[in-house]
C-alpha atoms as a PDB file:
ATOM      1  CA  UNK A   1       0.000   0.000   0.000  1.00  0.00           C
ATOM      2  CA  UNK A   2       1.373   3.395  -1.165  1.00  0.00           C
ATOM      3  CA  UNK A   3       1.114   5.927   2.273  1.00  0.00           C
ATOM      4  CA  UNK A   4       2.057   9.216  -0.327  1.00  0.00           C
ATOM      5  CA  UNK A   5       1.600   9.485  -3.941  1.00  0.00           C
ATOM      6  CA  UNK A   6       4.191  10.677  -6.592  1.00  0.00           C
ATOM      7  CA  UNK A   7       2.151  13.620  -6.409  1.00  0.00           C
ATOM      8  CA  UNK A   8       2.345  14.567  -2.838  1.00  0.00           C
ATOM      9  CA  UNK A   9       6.384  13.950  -3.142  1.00  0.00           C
ATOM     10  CA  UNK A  10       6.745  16.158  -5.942  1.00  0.00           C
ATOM     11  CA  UNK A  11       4.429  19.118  -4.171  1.00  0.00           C
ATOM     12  CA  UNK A  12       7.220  18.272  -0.777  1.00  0.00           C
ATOM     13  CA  UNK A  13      10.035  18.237  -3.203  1.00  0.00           C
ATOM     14  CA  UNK A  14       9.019  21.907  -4.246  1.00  0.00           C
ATOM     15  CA  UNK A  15       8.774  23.384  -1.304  1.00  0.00           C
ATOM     16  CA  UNK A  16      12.126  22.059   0.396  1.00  0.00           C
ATOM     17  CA  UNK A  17      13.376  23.620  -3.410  1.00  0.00           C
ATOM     18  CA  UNK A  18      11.554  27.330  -2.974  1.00  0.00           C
ATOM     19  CA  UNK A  19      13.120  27.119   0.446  1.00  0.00           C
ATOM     20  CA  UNK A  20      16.486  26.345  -0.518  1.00  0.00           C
ATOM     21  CA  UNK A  21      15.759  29.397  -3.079  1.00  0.00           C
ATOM     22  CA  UNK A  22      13.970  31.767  -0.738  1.00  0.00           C
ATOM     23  CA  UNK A  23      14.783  30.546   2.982  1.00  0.00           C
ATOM     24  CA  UNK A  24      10.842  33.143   4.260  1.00  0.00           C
ATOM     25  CA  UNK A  25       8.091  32.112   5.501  1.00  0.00           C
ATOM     26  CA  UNK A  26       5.150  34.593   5.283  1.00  0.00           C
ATOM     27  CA  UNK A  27       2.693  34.009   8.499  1.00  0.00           C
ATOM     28  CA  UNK A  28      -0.818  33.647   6.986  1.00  0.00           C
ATOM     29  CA  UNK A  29      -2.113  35.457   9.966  1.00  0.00           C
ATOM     30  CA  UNK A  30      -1.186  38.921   9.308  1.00  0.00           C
ATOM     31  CA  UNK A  31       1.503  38.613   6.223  1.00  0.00           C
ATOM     32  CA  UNK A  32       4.528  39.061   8.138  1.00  0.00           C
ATOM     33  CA  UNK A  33       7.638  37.913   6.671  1.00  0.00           C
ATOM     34  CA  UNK A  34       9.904  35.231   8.782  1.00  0.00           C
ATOM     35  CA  UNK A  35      13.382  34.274   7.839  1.00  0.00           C
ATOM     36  CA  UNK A  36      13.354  30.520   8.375  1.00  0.00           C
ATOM     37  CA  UNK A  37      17.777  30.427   9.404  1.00  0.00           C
ATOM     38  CA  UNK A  38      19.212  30.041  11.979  1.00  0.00           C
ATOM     39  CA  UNK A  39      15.847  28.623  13.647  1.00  0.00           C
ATOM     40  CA  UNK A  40      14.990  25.843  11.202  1.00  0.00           C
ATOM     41  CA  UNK A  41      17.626  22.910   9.443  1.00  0.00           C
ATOM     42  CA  UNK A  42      19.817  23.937   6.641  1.00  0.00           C
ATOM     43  CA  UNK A  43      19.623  22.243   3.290  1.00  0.00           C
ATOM     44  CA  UNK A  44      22.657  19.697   4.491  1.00  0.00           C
ATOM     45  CA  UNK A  45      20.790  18.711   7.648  1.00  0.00           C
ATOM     46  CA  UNK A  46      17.481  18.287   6.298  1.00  0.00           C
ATOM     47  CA  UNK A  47      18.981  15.848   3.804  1.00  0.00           C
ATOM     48  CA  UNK A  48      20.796  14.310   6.741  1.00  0.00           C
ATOM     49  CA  UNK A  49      17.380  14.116   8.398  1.00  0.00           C
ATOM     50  CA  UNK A  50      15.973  12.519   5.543  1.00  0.00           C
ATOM     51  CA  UNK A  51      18.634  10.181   4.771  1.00  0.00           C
ATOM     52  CA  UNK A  52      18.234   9.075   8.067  1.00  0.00           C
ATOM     53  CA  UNK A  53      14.547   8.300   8.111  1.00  0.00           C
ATOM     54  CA  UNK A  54      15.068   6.005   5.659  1.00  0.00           C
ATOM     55  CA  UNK A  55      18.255   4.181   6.610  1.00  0.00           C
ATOM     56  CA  UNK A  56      15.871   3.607   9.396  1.00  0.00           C
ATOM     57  CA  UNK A  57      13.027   2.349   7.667  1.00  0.00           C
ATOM     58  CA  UNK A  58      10.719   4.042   9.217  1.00  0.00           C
ATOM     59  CA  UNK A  59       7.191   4.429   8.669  1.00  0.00           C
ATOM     60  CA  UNK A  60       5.589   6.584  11.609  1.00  0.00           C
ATOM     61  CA  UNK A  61       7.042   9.378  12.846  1.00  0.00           C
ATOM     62  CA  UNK A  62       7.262  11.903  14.968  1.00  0.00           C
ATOM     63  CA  UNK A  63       8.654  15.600  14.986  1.00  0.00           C
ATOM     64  CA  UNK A  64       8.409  17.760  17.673  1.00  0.00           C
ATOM     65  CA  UNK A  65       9.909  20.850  16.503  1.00  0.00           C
ATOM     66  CA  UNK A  66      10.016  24.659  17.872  1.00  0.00           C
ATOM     67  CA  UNK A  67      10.191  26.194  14.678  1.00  0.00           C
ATOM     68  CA  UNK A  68       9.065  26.738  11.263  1.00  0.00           C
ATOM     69  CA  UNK A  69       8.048  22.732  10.476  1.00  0.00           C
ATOM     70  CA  UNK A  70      11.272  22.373   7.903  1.00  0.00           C
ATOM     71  CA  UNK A  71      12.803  19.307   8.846  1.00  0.00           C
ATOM     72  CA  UNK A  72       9.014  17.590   9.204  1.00  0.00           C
ATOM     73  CA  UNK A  73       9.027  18.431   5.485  1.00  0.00           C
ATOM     74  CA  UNK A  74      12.402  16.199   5.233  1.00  0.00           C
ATOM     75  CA  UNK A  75      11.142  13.522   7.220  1.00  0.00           C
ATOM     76  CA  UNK A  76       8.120  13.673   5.448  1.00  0.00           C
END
């Protein structure tokens, strides 16, 4: 049973990519713009992160995170 299409990891793919490009997050609250460094994982650690995941095999997870929800998108 596939958990994620090819679709939802392409849409995950390009938004780690507009990140990488553009590392802001605009708050859909009141349109305030956040830079995402030095409070959420770089490129290199993210792909640690995901790298990781998988070496692992795992299939539930868990990410308790205090900041922007960047390396959830890696694990994800």
């Amino acid at each position: 049973m596939e958990l994620v299409g090819q679709a939802e990891i392409g849409r995950l793919r390009q938004v780690i990519e507009s990140l990488a490009v553009d590392p802001t997050i605009v708050a859909a609250l009141d349109g305030s713009v956040h830079d995402t460094f030095p409070v959420a994982v770089d490129r290199s650690e993210g792909e640690a992160l995901r790298d990781w995941t998988i070496r692992e095999g795992a299939v539930h997870t868990i990410e308790v995170g205090l900041g922007y929800g960047i390396s959830a998108l890696y694990i994800c």
